[in-house]
Every structure is written in C-alpha cells, then in structure tokens.
C-alpha atoms as a PDB file:
ATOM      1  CA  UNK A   1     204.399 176.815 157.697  1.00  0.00           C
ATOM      2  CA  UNK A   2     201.587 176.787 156.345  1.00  0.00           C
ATOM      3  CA  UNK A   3     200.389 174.320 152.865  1.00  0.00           C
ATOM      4  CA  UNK A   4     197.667 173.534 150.370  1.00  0.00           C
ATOM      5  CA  UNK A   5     197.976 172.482 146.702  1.00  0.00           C
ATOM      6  CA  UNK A   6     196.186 173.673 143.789  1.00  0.00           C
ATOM      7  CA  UNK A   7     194.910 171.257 140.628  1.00  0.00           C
ATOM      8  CA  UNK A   8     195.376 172.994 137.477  1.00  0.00           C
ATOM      9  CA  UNK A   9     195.257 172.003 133.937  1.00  0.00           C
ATOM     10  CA  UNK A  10     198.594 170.909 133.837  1.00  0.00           C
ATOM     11  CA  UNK A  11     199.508 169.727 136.597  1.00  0.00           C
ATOM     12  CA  UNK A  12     199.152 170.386 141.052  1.00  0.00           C
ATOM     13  CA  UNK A  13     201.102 173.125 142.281  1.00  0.00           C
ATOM     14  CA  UNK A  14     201.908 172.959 146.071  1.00  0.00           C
ATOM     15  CA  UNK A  15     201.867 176.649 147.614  1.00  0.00           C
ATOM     16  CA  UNK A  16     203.011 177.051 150.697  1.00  0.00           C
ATOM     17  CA  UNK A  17     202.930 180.097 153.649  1.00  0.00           C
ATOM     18  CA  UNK A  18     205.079 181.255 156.833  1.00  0.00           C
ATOM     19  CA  UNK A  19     204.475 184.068 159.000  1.00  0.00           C
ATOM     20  CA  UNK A  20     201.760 185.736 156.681  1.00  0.00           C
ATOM     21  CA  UNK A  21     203.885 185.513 153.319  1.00  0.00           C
ATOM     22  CA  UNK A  22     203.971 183.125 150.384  1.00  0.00           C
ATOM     23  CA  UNK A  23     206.858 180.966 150.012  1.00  0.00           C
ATOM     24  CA  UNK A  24     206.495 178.580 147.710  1.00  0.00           C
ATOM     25  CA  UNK A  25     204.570 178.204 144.524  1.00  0.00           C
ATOM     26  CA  UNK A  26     205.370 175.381 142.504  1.00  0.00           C
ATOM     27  CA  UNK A  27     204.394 172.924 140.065  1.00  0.00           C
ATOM     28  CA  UNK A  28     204.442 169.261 141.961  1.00  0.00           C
ATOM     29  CA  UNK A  29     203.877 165.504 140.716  1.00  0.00           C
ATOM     30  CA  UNK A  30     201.324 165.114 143.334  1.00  0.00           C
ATOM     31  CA  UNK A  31     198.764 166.806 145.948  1.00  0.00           C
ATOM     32  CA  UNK A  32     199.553 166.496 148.976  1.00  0.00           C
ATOM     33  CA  UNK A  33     196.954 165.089 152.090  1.00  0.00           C
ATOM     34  CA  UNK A  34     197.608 167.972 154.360  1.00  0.00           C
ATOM     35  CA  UNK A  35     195.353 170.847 153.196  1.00  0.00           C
ATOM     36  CA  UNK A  36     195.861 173.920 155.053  1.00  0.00           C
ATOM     37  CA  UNK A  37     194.172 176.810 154.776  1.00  0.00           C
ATOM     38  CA  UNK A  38     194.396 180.736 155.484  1.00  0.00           C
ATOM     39  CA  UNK A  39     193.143 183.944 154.139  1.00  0.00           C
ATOM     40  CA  UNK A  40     196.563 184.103 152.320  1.00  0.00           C
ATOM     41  CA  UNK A  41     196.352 180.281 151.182  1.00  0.00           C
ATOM     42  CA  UNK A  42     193.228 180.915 149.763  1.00  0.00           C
ATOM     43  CA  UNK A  43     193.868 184.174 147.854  1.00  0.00           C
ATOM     44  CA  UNK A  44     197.130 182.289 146.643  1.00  0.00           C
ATOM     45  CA  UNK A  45     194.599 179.874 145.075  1.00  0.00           C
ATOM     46  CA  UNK A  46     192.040 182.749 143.674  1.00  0.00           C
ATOM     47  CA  UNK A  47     194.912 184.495 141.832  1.00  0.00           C
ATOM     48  CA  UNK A  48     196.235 181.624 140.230  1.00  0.00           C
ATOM     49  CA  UNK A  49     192.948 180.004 139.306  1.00  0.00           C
ATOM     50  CA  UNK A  50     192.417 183.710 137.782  1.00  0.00           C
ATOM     51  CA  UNK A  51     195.455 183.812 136.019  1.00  0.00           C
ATOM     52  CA  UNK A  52     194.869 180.220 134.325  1.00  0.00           C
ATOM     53  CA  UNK A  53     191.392 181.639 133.655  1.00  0.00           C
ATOM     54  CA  UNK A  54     193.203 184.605 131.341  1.00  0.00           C
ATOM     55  CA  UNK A  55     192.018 186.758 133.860  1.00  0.00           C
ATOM     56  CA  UNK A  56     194.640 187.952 135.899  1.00  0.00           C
ATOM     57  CA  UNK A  57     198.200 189.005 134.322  1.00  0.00           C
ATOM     58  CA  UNK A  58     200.004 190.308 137.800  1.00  0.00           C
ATOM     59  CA  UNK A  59     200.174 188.804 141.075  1.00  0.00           C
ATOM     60  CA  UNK A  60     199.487 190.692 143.759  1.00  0.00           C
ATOM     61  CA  UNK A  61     200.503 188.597 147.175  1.00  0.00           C
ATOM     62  CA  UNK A  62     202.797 189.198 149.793  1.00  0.00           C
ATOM     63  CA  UNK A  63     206.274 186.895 149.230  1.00  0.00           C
ATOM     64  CA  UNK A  64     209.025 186.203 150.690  1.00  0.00           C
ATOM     65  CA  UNK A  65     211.932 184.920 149.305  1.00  0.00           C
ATOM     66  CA  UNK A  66     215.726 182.982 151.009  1.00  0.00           C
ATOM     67  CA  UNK A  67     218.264 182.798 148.338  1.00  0.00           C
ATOM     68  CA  UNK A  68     221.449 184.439 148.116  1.00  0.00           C
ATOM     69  CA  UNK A  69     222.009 188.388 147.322  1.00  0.00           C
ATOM     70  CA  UNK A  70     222.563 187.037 143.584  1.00  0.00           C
ATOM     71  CA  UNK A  71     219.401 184.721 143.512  1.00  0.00           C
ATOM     72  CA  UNK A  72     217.522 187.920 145.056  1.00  0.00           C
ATOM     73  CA  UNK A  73     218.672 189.980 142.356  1.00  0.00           C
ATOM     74  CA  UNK A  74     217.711 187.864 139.580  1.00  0.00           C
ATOM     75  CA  UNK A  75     214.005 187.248 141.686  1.00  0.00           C
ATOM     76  CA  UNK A  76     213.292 190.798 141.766  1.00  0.00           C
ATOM     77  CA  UNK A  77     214.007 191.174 138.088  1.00  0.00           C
ATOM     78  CA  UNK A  78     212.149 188.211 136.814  1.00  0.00           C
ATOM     79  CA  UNK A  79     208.947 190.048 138.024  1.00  0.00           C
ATOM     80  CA  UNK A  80     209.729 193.034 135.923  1.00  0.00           C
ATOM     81  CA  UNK A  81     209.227 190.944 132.575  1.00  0.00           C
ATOM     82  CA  UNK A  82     205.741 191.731 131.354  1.00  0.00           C
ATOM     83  CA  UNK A  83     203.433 189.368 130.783  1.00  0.00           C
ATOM     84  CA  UNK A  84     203.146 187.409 127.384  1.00  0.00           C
ATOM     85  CA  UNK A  85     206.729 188.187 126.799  1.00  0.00           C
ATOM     86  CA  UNK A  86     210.092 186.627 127.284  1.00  0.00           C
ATOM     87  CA  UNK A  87     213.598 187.434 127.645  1.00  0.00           C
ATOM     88  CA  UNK A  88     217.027 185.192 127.039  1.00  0.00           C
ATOM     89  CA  UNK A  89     219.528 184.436 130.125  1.00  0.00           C
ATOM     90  CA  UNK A  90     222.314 186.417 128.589  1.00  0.00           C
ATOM     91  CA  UNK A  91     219.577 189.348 128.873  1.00  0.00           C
ATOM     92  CA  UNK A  92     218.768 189.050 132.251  1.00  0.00           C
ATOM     93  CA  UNK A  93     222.191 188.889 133.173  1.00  0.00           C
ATOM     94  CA  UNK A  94     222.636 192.216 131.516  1.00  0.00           C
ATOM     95  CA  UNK A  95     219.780 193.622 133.302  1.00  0.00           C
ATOM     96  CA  UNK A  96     221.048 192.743 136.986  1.00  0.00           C
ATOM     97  CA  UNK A  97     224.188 194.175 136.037  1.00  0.00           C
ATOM     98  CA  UNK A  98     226.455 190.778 135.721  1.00  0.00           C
ATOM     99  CA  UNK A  99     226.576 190.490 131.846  1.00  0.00           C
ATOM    100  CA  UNK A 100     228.694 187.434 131.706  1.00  0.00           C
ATOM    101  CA  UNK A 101     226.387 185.803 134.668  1.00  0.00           C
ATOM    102  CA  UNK A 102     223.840 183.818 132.209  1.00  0.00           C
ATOM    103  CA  UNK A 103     224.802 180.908 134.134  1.00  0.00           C
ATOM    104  CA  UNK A 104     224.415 181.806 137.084  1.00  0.00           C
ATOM    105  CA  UNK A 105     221.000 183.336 136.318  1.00  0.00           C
ATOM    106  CA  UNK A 106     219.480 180.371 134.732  1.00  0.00           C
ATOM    107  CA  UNK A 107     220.629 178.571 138.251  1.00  0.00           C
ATOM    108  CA  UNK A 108     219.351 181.275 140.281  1.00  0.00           C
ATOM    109  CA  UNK A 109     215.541 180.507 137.972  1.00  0.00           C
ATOM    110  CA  UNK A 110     215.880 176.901 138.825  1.00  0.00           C
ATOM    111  CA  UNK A 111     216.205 177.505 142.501  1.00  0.00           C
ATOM    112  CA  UNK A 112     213.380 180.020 142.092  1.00  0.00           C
ATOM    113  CA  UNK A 113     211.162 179.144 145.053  1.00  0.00           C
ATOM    114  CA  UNK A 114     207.692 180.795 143.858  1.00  0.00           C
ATOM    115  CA  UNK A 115     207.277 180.017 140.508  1.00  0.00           C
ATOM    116  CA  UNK A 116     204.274 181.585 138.423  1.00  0.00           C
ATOM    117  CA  UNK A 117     204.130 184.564 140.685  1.00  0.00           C
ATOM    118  CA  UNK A 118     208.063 185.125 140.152  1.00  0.00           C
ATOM    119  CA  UNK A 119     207.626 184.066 136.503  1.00  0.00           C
ATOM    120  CA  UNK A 120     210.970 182.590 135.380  1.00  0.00           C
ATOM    121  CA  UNK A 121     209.290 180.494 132.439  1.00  0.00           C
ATOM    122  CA  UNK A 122     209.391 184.043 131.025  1.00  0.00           C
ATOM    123  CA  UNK A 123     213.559 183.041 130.345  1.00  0.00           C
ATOM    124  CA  UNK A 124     214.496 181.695 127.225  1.00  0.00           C
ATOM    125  CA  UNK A 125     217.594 180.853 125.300  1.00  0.00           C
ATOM    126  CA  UNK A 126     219.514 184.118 123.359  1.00  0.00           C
ATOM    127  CA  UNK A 127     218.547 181.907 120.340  1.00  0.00           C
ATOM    128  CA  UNK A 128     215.117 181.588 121.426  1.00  0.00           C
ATOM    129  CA  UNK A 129     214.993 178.271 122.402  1.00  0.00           C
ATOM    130  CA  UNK A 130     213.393 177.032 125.376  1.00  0.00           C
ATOM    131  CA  UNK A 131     215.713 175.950 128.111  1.00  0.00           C
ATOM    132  CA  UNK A 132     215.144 174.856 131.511  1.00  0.00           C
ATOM    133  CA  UNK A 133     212.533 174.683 133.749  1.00  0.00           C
ATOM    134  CA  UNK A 134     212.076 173.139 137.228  1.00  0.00           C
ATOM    135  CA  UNK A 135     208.679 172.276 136.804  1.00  0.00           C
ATOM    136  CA  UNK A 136     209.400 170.516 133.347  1.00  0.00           C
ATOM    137  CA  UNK A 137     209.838 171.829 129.520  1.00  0.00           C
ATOM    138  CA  UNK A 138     206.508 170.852 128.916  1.00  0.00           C
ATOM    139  CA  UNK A 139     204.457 173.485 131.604  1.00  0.00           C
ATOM    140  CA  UNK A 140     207.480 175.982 129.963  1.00  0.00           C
ATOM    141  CA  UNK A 141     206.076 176.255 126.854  1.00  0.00           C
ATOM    142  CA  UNK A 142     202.423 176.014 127.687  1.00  0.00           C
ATOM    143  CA  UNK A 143     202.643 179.022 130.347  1.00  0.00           C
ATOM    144  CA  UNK A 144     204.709 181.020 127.358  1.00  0.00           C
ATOM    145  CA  UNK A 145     202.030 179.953 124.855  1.00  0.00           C
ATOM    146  CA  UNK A 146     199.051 180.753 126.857  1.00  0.00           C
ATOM    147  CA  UNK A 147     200.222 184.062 127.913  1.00  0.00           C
ATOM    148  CA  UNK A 148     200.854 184.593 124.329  1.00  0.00           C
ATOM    149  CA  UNK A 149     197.210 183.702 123.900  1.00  0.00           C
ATOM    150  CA  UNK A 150     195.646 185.019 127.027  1.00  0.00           C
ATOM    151  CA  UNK A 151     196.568 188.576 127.175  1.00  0.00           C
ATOM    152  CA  UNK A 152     193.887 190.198 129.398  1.00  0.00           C
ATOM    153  CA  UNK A 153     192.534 193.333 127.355  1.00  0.00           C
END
C-alpha cells in the first residue's frame, strides 16, 4: 500500500492506494512522514484540491472498497446523492431496500473507508439535523455548506 496526505482548509486527509485503486480517503489529525507517491496518489490529490477549489463536483478515480455486502450496498448508494444535496438515514435505508436499516446505514457511513469521494457527509438526520461523522461534526457541516455554496455551473 501505497500513502500520502493532503493539507486542506480544514484539516489533512490521509489517502491511501493498493494494487492501482484508492482505498482510503479520510480526514486525519495529522500528516503523516511517509509521502508516497504514484500517478494515482497524485490524481487523488488533483481531484480533491479541485473539488475544495469549487471546481470539481464528481470524482472520477478508481476505488476499491472491503466492507460487508450491507456496507457495499450502502457505499454504492452514497455516490448516487448529487452534489450540494443531502438525504436522511431512514432514506437511504429505503433506497438500498432495508427500510427499517437506518441504523445500520449510519454504521455502515462511519465505517466508510473513502470519505469525500464516497460522500457520506451527504447523510443527515430525517429531521434534518446533522448527525455523525467520522471525521468530526464540524468538517460535516462545512462540506454540506460549501457544496451548498460551490455548485460548479
């Protein structure tokens, strides 16, 4: 495995490779000392850097993901909620098919391995609320807040 980390605005995110796919995207309390680097590393950095600049509202990078069938359910379908918007864990439930699963989903976000890219912060409370987030409330509601305010035209 490959790894790097990225400063941003608020806060490093360590991003991290293995046999030419991204595996891990996520915010960190601190940068690491061994920088790696590879043609996906570095395009891993471009599109987030892009998408920070309010340039860039899809990901385009080969993942891979290891979570259970349920987690991999829930992964897939995070990255079908458009950008700038957000959708409660009751909803998401609905949409994998396991209404009664909200749970279970908001688990499955917190164990979400490539954040950003698969963009759980998009998952709010069915009262709109903001709930959970692995990388901390606070980088929740600034990603939903700048997407609100960043929406590439």
């Amino acid at each position: 495995m490959k790894e790097t980390w990225l400063k941003t605005e608020i806060g490093p995110i360590h991003i991290a490779e293995e046999n030419g796919k991204l595996v891990a995207c996520n915010f960190c309390q601190t940068v690491g000392e061994k920088q790696e680097s590879s043609p996906l590393l570095e395009e891993a950095k471009k599109q987030i850097q892009e998408y920070f600049a309010g340039k860039r509202e899809q990901f385009s990078l080969p993942i891979q993901t290891k979570g259970t069938a349920f987690q991999e359910s829930v992964w897939q379908e995070l990255q079908k909620i458009p950008y700038g918007t957000s959708i409660s864990y009751s909803e998401l439930a609905k949409r994998i098919g396991n209404p009664k699963a909200a749970r279970a989903v908001g688990m499955a976000n917190h164990n979400n391995p490539i954040g950003i890219i698969i963009p759980c912060h998009r998952v709010i409370g069915k009262n709109g609320k903001l709930i959970g987030y692995a990388g901390g409330m606070d980088k929740k509601e600034y990603l939903l807040e700048f997407e609100k305010k960043k929406k590439v035209r």
